[in-house]
PDB file of N, CA and C in Angstrom:
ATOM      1  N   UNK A   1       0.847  -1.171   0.000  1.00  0.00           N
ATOM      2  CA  UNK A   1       0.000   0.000   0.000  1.00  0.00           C
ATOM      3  C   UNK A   1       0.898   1.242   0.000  1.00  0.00           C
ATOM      4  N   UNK A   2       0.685   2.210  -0.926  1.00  0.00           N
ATOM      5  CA  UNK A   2       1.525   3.138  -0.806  1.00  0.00           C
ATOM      6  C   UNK A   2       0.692   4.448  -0.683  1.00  0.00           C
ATOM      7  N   UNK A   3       1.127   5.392   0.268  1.00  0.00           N
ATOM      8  CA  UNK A   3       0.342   6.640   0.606  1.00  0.00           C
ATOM      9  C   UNK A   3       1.596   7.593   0.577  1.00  0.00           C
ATOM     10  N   UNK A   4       0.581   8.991   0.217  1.00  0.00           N
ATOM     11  CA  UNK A   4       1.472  10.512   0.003  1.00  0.00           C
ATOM     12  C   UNK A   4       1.730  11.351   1.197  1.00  0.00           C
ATOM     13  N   UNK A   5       2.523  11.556   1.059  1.00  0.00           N
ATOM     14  CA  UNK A   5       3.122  12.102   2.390  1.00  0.00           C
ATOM     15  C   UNK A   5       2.708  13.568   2.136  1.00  0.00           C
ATOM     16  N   UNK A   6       2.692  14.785   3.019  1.00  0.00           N
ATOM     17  CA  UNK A   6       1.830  15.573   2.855  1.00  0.00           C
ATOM     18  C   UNK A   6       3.378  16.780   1.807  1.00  0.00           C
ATOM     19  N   UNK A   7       2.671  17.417   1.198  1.00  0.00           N
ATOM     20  CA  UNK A   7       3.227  18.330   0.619  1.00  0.00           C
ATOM     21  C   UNK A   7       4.156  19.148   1.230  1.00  0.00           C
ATOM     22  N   UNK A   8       5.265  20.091   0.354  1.00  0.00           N
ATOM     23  CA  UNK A   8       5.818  20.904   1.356  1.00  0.00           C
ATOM     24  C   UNK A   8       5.617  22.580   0.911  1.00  0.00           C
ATOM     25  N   UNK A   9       5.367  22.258  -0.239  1.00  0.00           N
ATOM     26  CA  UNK A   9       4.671  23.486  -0.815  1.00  0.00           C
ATOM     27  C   UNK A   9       3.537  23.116  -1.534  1.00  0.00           C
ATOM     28  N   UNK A  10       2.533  24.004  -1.980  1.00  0.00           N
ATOM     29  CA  UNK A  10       1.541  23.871  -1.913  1.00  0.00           C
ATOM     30  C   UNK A  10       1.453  23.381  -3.857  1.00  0.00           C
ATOM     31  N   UNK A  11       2.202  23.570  -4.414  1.00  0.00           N
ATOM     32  CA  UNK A  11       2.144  23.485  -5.789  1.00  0.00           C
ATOM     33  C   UNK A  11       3.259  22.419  -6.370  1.00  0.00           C
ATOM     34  N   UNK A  12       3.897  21.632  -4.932  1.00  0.00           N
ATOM     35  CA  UNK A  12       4.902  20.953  -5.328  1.00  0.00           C
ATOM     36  C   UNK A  12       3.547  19.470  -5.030  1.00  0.00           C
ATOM     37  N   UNK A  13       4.451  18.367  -5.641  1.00  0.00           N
ATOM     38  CA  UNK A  13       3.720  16.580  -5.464  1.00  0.00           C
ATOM     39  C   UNK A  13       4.226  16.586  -4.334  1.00  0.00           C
ATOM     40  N   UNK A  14       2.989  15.865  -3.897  1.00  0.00           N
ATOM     41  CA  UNK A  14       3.365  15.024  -2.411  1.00  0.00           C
ATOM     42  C   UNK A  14       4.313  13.452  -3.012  1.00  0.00           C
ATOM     43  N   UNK A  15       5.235  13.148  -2.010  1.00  0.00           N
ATOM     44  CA  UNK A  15       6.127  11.940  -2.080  1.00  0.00           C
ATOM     45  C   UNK A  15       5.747  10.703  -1.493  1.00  0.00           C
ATOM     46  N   UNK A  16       5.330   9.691  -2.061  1.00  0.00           N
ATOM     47  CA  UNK A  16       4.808   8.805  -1.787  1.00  0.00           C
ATOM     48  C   UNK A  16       6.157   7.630  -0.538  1.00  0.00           C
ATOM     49  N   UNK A  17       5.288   7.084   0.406  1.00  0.00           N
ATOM     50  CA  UNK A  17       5.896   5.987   1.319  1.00  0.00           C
ATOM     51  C   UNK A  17       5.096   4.780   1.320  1.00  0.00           C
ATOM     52  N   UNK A  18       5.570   3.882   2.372  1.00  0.00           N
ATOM     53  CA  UNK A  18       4.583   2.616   2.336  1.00  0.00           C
ATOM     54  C   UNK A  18       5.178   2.119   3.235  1.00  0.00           C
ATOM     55  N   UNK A  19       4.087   0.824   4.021  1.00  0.00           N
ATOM     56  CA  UNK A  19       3.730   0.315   4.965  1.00  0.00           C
ATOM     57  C   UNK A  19       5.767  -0.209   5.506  1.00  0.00           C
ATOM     58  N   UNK A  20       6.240  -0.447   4.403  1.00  0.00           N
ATOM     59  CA  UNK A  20       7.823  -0.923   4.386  1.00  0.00           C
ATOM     60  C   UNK A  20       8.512   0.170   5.746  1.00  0.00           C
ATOM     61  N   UNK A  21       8.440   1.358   5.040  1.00  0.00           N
ATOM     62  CA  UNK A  21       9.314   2.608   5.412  1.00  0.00           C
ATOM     63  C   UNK A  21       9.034   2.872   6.507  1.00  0.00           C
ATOM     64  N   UNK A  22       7.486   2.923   6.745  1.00  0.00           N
ATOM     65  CA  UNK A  22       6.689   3.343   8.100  1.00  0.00           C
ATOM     66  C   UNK A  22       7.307   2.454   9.581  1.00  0.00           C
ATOM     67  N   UNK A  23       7.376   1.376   8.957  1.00  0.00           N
ATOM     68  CA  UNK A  23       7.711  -0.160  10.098  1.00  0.00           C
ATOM     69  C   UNK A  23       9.333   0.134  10.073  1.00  0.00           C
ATOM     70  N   UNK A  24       9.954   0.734   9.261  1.00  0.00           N
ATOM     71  CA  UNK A  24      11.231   1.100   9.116  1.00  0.00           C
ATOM     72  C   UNK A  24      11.475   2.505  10.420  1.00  0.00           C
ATOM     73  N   UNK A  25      10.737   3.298  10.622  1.00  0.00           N
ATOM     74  CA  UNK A  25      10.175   4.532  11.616  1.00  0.00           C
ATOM     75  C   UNK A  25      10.133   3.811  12.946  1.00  0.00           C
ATOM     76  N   UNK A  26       9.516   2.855  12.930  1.00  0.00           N
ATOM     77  CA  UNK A  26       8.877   2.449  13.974  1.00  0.00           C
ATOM     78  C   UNK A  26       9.819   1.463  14.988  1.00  0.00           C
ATOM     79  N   UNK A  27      10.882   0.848  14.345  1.00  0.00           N
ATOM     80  CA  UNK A  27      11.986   0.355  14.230  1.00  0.00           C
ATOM     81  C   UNK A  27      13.143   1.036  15.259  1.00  0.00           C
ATOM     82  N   UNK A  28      12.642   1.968  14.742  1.00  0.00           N
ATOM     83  CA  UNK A  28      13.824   3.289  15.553  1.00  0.00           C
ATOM     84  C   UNK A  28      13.439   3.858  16.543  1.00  0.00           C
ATOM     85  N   UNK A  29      12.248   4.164  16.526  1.00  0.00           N
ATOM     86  CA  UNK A  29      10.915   4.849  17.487  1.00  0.00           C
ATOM     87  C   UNK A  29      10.268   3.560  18.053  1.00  0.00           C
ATOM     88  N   UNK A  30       9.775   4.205  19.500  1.00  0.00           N
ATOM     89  CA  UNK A  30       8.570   3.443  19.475  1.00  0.00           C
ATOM     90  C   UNK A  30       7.198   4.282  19.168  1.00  0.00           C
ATOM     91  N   UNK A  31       7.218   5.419  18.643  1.00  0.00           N
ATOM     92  CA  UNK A  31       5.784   6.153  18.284  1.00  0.00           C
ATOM     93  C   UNK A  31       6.477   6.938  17.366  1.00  0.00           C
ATOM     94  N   UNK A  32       5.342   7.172  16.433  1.00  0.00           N
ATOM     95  CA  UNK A  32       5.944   7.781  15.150  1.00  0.00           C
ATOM     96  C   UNK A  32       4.800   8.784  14.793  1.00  0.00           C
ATOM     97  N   UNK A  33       5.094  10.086  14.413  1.00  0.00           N
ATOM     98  CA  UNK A  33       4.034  11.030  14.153  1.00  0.00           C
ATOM     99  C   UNK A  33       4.368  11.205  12.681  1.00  0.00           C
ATOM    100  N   UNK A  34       3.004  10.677  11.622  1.00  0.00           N
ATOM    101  CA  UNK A  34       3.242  11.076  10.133  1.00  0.00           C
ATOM    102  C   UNK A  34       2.207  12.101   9.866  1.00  0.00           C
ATOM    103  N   UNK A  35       2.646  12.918   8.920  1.00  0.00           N
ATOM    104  CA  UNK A  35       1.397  13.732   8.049  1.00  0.00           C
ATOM    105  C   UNK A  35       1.320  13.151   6.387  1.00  0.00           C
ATOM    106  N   UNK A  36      -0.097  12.885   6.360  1.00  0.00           N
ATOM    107  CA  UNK A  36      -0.508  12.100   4.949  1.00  0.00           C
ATOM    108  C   UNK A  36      -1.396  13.606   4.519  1.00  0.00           C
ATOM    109  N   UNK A  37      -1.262  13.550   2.862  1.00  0.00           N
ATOM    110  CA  UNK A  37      -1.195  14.139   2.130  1.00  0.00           C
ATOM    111  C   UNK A  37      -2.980  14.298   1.668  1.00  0.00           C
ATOM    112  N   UNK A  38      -3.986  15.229   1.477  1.00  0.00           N
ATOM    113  CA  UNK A  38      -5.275  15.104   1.323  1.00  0.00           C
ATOM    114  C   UNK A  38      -5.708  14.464   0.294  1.00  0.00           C
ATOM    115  N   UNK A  39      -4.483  14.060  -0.699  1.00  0.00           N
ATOM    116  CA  UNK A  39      -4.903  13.076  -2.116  1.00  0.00           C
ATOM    117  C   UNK A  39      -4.748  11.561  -1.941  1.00  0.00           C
ATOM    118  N   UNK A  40      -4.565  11.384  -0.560  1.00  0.00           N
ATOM    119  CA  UNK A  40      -4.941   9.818  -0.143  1.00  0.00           C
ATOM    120  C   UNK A  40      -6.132  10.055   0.177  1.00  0.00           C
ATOM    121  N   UNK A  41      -6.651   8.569   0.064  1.00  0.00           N
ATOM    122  CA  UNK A  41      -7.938   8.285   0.434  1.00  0.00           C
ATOM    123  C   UNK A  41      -8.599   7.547   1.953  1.00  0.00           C
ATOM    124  N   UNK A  42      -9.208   8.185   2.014  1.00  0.00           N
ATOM    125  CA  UNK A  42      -9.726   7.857   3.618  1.00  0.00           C
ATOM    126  C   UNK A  42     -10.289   6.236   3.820  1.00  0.00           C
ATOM    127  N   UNK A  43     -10.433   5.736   2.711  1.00  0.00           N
ATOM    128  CA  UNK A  43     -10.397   4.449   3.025  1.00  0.00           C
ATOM    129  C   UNK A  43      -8.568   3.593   3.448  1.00  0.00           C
ATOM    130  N   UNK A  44      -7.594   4.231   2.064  1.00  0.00           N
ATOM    131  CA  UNK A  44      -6.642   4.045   2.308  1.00  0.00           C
ATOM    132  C   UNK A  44      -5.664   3.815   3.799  1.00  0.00           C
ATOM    133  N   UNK A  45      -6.179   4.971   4.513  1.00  0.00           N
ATOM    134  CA  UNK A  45      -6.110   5.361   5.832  1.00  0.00           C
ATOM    135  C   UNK A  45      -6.577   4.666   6.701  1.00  0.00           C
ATOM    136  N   UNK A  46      -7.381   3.863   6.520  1.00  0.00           N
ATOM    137  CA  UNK A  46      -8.232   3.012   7.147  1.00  0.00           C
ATOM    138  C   UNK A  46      -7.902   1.962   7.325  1.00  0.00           C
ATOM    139  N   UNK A  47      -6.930   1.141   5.846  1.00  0.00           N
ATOM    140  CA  UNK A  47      -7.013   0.181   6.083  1.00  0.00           C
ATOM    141  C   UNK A  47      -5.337   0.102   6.458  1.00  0.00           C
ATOM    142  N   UNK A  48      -4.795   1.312   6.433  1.00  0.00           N
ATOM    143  CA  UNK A  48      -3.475   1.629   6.932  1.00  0.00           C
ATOM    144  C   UNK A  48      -3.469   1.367   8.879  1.00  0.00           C
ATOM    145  N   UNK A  49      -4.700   1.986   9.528  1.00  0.00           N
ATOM    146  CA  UNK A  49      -5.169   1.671  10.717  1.00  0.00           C
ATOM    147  C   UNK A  49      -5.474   0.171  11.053  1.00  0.00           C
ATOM    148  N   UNK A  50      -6.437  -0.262  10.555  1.00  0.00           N
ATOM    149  CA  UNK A  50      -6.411  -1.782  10.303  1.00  0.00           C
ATOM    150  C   UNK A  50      -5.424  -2.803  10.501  1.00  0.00           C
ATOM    151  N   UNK A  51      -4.462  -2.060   9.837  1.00  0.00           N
ATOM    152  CA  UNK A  51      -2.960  -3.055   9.677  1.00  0.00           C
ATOM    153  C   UNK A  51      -1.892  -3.096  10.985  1.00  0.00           C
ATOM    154  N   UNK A  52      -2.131  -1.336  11.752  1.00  0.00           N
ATOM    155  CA  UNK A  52      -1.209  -1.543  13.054  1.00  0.00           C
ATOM    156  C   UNK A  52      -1.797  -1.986  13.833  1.00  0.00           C
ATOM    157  N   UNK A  53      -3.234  -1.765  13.675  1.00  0.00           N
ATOM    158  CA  UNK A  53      -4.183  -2.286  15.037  1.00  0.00           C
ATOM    159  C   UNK A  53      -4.010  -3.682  15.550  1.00  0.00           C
ATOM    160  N   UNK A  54      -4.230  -4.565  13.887  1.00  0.00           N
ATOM    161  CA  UNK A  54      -3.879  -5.850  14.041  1.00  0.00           C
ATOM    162  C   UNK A  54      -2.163  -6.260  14.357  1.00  0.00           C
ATOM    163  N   UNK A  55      -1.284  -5.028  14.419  1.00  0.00           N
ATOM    164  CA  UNK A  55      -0.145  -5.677  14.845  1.00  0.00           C
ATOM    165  C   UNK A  55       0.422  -5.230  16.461  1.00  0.00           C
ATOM    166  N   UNK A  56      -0.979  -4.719  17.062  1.00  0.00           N
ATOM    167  CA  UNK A  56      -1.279  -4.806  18.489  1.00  0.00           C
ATOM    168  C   UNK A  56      -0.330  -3.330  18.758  1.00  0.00           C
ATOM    169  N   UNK A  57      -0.836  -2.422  17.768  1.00  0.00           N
ATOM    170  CA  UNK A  57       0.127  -0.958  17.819  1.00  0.00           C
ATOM    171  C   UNK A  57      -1.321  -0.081  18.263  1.00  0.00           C
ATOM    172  N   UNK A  58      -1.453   0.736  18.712  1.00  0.00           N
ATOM    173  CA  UNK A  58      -2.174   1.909  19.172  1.00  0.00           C
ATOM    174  C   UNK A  58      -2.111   2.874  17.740  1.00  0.00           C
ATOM    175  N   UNK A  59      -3.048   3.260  17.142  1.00  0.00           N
ATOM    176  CA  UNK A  59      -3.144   4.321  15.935  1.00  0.00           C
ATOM    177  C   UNK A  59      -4.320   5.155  16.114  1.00  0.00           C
ATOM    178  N   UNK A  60      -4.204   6.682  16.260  1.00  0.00           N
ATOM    179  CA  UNK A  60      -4.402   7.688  15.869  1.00  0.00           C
ATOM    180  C   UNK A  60      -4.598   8.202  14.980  1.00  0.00           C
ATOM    181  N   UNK A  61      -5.791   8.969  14.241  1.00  0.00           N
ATOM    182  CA  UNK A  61      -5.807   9.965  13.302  1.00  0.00           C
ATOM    183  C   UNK A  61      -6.505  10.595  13.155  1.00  0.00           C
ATOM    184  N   UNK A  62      -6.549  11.793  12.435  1.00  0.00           N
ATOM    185  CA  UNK A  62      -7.015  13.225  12.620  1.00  0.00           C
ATOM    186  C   UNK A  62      -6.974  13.918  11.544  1.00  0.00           C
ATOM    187  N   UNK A  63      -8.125  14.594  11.182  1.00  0.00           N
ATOM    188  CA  UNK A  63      -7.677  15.896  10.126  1.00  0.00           C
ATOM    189  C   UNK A  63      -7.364  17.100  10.976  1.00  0.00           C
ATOM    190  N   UNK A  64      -6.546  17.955  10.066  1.00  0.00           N
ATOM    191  CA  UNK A  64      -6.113  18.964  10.661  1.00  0.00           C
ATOM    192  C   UNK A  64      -6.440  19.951   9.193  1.00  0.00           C
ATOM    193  N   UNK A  65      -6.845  20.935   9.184  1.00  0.00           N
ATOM    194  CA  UNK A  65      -7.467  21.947   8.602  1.00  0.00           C
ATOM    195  C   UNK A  65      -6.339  23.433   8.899  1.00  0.00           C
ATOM    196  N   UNK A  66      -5.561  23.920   7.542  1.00  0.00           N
ATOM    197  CA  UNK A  66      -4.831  24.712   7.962  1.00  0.00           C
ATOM    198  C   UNK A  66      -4.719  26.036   6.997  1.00  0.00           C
ATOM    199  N   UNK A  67      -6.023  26.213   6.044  1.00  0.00           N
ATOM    200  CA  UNK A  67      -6.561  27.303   5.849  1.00  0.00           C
ATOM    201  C   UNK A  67      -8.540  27.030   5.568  1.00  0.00           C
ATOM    202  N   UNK A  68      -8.611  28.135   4.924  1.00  0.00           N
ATOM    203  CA  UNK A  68     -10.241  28.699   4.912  1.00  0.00           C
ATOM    204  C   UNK A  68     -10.816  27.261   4.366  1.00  0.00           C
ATOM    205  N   UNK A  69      -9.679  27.212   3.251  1.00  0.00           N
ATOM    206  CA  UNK A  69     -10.557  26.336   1.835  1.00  0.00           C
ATOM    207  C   UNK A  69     -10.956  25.108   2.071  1.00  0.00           C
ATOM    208  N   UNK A  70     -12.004  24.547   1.244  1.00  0.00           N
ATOM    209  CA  UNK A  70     -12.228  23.280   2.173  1.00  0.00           C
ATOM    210  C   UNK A  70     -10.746  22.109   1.534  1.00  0.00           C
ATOM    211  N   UNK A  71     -10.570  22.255   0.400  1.00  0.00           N
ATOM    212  CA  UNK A  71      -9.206  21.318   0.084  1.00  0.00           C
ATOM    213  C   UNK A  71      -7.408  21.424   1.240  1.00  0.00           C
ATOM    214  N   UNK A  72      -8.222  22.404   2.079  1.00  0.00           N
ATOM    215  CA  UNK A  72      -6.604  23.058   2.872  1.00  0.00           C
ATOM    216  C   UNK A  72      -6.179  22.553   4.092  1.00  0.00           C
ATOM    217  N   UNK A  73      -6.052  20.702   3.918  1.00  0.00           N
ATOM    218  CA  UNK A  73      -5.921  20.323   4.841  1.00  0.00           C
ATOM    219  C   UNK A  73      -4.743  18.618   5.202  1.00  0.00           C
ATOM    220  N   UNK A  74      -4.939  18.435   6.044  1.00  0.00           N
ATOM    221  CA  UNK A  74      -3.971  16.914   5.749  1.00  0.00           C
ATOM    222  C   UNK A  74      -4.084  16.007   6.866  1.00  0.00           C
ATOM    223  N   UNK A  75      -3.872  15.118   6.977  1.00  0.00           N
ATOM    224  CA  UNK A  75      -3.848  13.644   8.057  1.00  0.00           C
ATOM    225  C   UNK A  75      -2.970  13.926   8.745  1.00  0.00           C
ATOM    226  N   UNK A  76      -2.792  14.193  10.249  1.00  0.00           N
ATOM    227  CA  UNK A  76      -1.703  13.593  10.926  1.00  0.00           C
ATOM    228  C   UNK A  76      -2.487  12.181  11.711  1.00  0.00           C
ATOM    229  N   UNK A  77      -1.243  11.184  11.415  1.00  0.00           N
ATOM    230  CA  UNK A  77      -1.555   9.995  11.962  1.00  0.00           C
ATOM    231  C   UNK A  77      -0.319   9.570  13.035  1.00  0.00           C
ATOM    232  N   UNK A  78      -0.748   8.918  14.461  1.00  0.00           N
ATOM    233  CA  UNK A  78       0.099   9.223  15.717  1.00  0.00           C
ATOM    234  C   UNK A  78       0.097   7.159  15.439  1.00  0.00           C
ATOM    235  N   UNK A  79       1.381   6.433  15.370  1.00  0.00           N
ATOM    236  CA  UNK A  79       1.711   4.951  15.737  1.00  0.00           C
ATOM    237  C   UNK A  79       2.055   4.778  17.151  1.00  0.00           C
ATOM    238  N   UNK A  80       1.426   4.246  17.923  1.00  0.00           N
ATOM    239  CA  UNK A  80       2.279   3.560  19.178  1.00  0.00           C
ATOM    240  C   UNK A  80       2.571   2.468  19.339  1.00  0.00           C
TER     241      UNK A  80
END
């Protein structure tokens, strides 16, 4: 499964990761704070949750809204 990591400017592509890299984070950490990108899909996200839940990890997530527009926003997702 691969998801976009959130932008860094607003007119640049978001950079895609996956479940690999994340467990690669987690490796090093024991909690990992990501921001996903608003052109993933909320099912995506879901079944991204799904996957730590079942590996007995604690997951978090949230929109966060960081202007007016309704497109002006992104996922932070919290692993424990």
């Amino acid at each position: 499964m691969e998801l976009k990591t959130v932008r860094v400017e607003p007119d640049a592509k978001p950079k895609k990761t996956d479940v690999k890299k994340i467990n690669e984070l987690l490796e090093k950490n024991e909690s990992v704070i990501l921001y996903f990108d608003r052109d993933n899909s909320h099912k995506d996200l879901l079944e991204l949750q799904d996957y730590y839940e079942a590996e007995g990890k604690s997951f978090y997530m949230r929109e966060i809204k960081y202007g007016l527009s309704e497109n002006e926003y992104m996922y932070e997702v919290h692993i424990l």
